[in-house]
N, C-alpha and C. Protein backbone atom coordinates (compact mmCIF):
# COMPACT_ATOMS: atom_id res chain seq x y z
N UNK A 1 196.32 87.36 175.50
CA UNK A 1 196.78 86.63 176.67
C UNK A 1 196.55 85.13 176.50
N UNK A 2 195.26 85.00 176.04
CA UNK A 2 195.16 83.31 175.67
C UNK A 2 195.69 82.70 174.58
N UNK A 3 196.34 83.42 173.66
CA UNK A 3 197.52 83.20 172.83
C UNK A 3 198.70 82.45 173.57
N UNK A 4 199.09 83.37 174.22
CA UNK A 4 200.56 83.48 174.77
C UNK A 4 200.42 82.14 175.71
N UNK A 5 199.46 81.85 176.97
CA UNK A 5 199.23 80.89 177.52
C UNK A 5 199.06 79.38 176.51
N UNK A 6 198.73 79.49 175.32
CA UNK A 6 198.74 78.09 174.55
C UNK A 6 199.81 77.34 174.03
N UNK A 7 200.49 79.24 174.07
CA UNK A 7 202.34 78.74 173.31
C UNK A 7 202.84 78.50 174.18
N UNK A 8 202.50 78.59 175.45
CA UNK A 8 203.50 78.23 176.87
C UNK A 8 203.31 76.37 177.23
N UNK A 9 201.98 76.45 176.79
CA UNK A 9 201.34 74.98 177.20
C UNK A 9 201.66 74.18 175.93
N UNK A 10 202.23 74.74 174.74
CA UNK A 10 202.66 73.60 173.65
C UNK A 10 204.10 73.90 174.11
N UNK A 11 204.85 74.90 174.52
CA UNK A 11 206.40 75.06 174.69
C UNK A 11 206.49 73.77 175.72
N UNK A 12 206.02 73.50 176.57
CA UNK A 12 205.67 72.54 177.95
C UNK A 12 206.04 71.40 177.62
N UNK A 13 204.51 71.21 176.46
CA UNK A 13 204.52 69.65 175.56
C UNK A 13 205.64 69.27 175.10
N UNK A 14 206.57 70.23 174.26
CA UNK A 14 207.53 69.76 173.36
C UNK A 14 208.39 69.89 174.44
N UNK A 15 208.81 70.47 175.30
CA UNK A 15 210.12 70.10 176.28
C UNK A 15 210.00 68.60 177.11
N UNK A 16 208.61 68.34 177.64
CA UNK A 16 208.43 67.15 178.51
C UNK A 16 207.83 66.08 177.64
N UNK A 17 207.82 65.91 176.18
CA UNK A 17 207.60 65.33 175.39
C UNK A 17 208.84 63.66 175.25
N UNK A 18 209.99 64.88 175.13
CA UNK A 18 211.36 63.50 175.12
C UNK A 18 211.83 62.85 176.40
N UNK A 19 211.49 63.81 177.77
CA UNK A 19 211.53 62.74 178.72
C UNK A 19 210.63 62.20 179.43
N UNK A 20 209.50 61.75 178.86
CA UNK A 20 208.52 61.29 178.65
C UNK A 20 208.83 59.85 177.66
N UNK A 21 209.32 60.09 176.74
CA UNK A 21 209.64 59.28 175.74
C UNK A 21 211.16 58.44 176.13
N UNK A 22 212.02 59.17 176.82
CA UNK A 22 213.02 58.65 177.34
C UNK A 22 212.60 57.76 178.92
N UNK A 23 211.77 58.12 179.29
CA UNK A 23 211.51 57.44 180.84
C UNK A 23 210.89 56.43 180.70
N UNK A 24 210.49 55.49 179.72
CA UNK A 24 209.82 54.29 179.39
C UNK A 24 210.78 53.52 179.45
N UNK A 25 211.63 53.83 178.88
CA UNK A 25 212.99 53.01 178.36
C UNK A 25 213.94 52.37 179.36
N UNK A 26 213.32 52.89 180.87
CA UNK A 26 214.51 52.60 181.55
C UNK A 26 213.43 51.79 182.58
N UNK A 27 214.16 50.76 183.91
CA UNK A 27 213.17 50.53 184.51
C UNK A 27 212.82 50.91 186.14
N UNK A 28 211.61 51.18 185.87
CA UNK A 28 210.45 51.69 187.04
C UNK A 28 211.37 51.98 188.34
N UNK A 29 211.32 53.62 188.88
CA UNK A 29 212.11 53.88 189.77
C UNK A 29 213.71 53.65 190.14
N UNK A 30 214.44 53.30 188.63
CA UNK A 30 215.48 53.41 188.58
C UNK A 30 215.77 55.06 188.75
N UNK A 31 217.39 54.92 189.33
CA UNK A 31 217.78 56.26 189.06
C UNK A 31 217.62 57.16 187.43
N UNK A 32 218.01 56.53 186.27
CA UNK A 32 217.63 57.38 185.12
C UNK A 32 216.31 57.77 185.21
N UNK A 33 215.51 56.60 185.21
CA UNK A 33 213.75 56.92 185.50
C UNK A 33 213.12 57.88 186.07
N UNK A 34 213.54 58.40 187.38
CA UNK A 34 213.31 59.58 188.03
C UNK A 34 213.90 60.52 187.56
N UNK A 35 215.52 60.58 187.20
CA UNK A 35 215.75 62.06 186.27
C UNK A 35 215.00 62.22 185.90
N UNK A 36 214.57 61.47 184.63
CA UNK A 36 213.80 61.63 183.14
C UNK A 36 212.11 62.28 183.81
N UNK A 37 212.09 61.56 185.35
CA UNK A 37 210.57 62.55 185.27
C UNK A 37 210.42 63.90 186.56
N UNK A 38 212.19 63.74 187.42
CA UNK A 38 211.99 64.85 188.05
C UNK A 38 212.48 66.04 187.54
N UNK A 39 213.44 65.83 186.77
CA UNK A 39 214.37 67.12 186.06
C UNK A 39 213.00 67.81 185.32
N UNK A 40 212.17 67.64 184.22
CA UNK A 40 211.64 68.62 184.07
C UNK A 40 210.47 69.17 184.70
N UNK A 41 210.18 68.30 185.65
CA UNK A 41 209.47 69.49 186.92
C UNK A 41 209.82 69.98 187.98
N UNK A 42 211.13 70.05 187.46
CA UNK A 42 211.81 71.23 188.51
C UNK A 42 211.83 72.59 187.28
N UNK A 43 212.00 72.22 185.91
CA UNK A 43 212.47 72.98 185.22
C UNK A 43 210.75 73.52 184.80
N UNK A 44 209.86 72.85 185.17
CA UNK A 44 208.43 73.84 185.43
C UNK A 44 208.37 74.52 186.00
N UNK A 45 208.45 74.30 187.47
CA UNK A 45 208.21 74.74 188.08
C UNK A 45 208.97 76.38 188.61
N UNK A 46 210.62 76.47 188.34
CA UNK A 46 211.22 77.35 188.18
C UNK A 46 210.69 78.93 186.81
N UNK A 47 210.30 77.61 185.66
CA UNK A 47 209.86 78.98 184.31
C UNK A 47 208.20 79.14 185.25
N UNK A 48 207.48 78.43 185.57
CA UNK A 48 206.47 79.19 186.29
C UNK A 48 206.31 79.91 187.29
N UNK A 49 207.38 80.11 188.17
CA UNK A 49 207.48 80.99 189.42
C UNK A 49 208.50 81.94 189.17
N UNK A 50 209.40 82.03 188.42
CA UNK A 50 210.26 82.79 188.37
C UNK A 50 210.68 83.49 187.04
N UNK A 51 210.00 82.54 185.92
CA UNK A 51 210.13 83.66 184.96
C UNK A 51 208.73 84.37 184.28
N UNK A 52 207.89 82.94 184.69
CA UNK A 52 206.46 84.03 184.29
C UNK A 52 205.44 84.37 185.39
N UNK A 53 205.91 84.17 186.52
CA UNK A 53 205.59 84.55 187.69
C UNK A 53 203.84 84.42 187.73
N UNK A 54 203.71 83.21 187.65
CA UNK A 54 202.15 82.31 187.78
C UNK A 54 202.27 82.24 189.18
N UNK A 55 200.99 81.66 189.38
CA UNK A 55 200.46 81.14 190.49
C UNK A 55 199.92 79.98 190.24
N UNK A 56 200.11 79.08 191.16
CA UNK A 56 199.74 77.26 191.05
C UNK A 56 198.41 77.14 190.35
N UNK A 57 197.52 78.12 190.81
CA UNK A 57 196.16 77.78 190.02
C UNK A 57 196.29 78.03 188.76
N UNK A 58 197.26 79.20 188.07
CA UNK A 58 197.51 79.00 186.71
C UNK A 58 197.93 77.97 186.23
N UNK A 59 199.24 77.77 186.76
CA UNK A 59 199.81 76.24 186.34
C UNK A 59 198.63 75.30 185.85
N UNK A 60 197.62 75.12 187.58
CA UNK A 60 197.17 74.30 187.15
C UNK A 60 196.37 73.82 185.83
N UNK A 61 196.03 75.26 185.52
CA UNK A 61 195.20 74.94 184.20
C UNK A 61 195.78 74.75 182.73
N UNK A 62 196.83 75.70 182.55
CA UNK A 62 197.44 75.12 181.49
C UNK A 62 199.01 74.77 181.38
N UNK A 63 199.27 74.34 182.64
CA UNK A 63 200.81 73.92 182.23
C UNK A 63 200.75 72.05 182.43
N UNK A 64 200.40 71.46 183.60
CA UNK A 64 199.98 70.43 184.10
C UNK A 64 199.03 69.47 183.19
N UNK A 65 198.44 70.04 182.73
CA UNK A 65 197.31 69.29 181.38
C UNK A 65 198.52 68.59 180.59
N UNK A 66 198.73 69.47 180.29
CA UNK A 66 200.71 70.04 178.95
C UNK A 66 201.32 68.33 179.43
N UNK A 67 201.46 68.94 180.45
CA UNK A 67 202.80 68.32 181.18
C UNK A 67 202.31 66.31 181.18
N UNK A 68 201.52 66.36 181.65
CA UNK A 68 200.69 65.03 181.94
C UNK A 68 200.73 64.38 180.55
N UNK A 69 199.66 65.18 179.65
CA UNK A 69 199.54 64.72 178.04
C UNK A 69 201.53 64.18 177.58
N UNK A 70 202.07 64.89 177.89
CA UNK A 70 203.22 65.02 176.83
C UNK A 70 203.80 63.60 177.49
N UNK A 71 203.81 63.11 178.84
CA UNK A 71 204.64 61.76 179.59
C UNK A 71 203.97 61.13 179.39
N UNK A 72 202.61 61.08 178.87
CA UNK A 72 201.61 60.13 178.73
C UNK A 72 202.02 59.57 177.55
N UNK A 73 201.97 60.35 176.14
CA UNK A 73 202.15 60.28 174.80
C UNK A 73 203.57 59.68 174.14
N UNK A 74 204.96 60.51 175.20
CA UNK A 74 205.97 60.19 175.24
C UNK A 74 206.41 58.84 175.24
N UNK A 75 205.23 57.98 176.70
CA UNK A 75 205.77 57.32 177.30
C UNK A 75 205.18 56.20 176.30
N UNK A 76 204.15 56.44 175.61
CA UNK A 76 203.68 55.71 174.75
C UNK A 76 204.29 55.20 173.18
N UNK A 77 204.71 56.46 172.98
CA UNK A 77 205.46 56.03 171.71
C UNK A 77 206.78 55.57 171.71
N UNK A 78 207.82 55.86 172.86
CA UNK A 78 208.87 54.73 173.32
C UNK A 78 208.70 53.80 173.71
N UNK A 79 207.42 53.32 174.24
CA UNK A 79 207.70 51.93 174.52
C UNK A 79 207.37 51.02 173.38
N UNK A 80 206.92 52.15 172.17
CA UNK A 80 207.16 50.75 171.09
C UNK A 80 208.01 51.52 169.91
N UNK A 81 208.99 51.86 170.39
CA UNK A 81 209.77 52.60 168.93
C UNK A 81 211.23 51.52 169.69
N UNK A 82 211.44 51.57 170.98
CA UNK A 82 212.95 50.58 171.57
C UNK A 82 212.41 49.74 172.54
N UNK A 83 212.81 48.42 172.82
CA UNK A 83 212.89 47.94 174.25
C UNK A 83 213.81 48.75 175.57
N UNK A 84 213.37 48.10 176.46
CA UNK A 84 213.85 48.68 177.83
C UNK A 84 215.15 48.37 177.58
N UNK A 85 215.96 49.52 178.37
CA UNK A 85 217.93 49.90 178.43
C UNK A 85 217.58 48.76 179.72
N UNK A 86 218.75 48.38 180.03
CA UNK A 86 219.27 47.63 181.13
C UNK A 86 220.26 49.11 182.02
N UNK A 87 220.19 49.17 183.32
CA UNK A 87 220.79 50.03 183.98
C UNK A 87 221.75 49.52 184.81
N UNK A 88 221.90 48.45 184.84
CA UNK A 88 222.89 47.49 185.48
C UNK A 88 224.41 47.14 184.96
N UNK A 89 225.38 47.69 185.58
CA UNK A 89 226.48 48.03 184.45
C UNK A 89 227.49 46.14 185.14
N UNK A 90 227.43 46.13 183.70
CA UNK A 90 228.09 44.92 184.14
C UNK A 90 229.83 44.97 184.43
C-alpha cells in the first residue's frame, strides 16, 4: 500500500511539475496564471475523490506535499530557463 501511495505522490509531481513551470512565465493573477495553477487542482482533486476514492486527510499527506514541492520547483526552474510572456495582445 505504501508503494502504491509514493507512485501516486511522484505521478502528482510529474503532472503539476509543468504547470508549475509554466505559471512563472506569465504575470501574477493573470488569466493564463490561474489556469496553470487551477486546472490541475481540479484535476487532483477529481483522481482523489473519484478515482481513488481518498479522503482529504489522505490527500493531505501524500498528495499536497507532491503538489506544493512540484509548483515550488517548477516555478523555480522557469523563472530562470525564459523571461516572463507578455499577455497583452497587441
Amino acid at each position: 500500500m505504501k508503494d502504491l501511495n509514493l507512485f501516486i505522490s511522484i505521478a502528482a509531481f510529474v503532472v503539476h511539475f509543468p504547470f508549475g513551470f509554466l505559471r512563472v512565465r506569465y504575470k501574477k493573477f493573470s488569466r493564463p496564471w490561474s489556469r496553470c495553477l487551477y486546472i490541475p487542482i481540479v484535476l487532483n482533486f477529481v483522481v482523489r475523490r473519484f478515482v481513488l476514492h481518498w479522503q482529504w486527510q489522505t490527500a493531505m499527506i501524500y498528495l499536497w506535499p507532491a503538489v506544493l514541492l512540484a509548483h515550488i520547483l517548477g516555478g523555480i526552474v522557469g523563472s530562470r530557463y525564459k523571461p516572463y510572456h507578455d499577455t497583452k495582445t497587441e
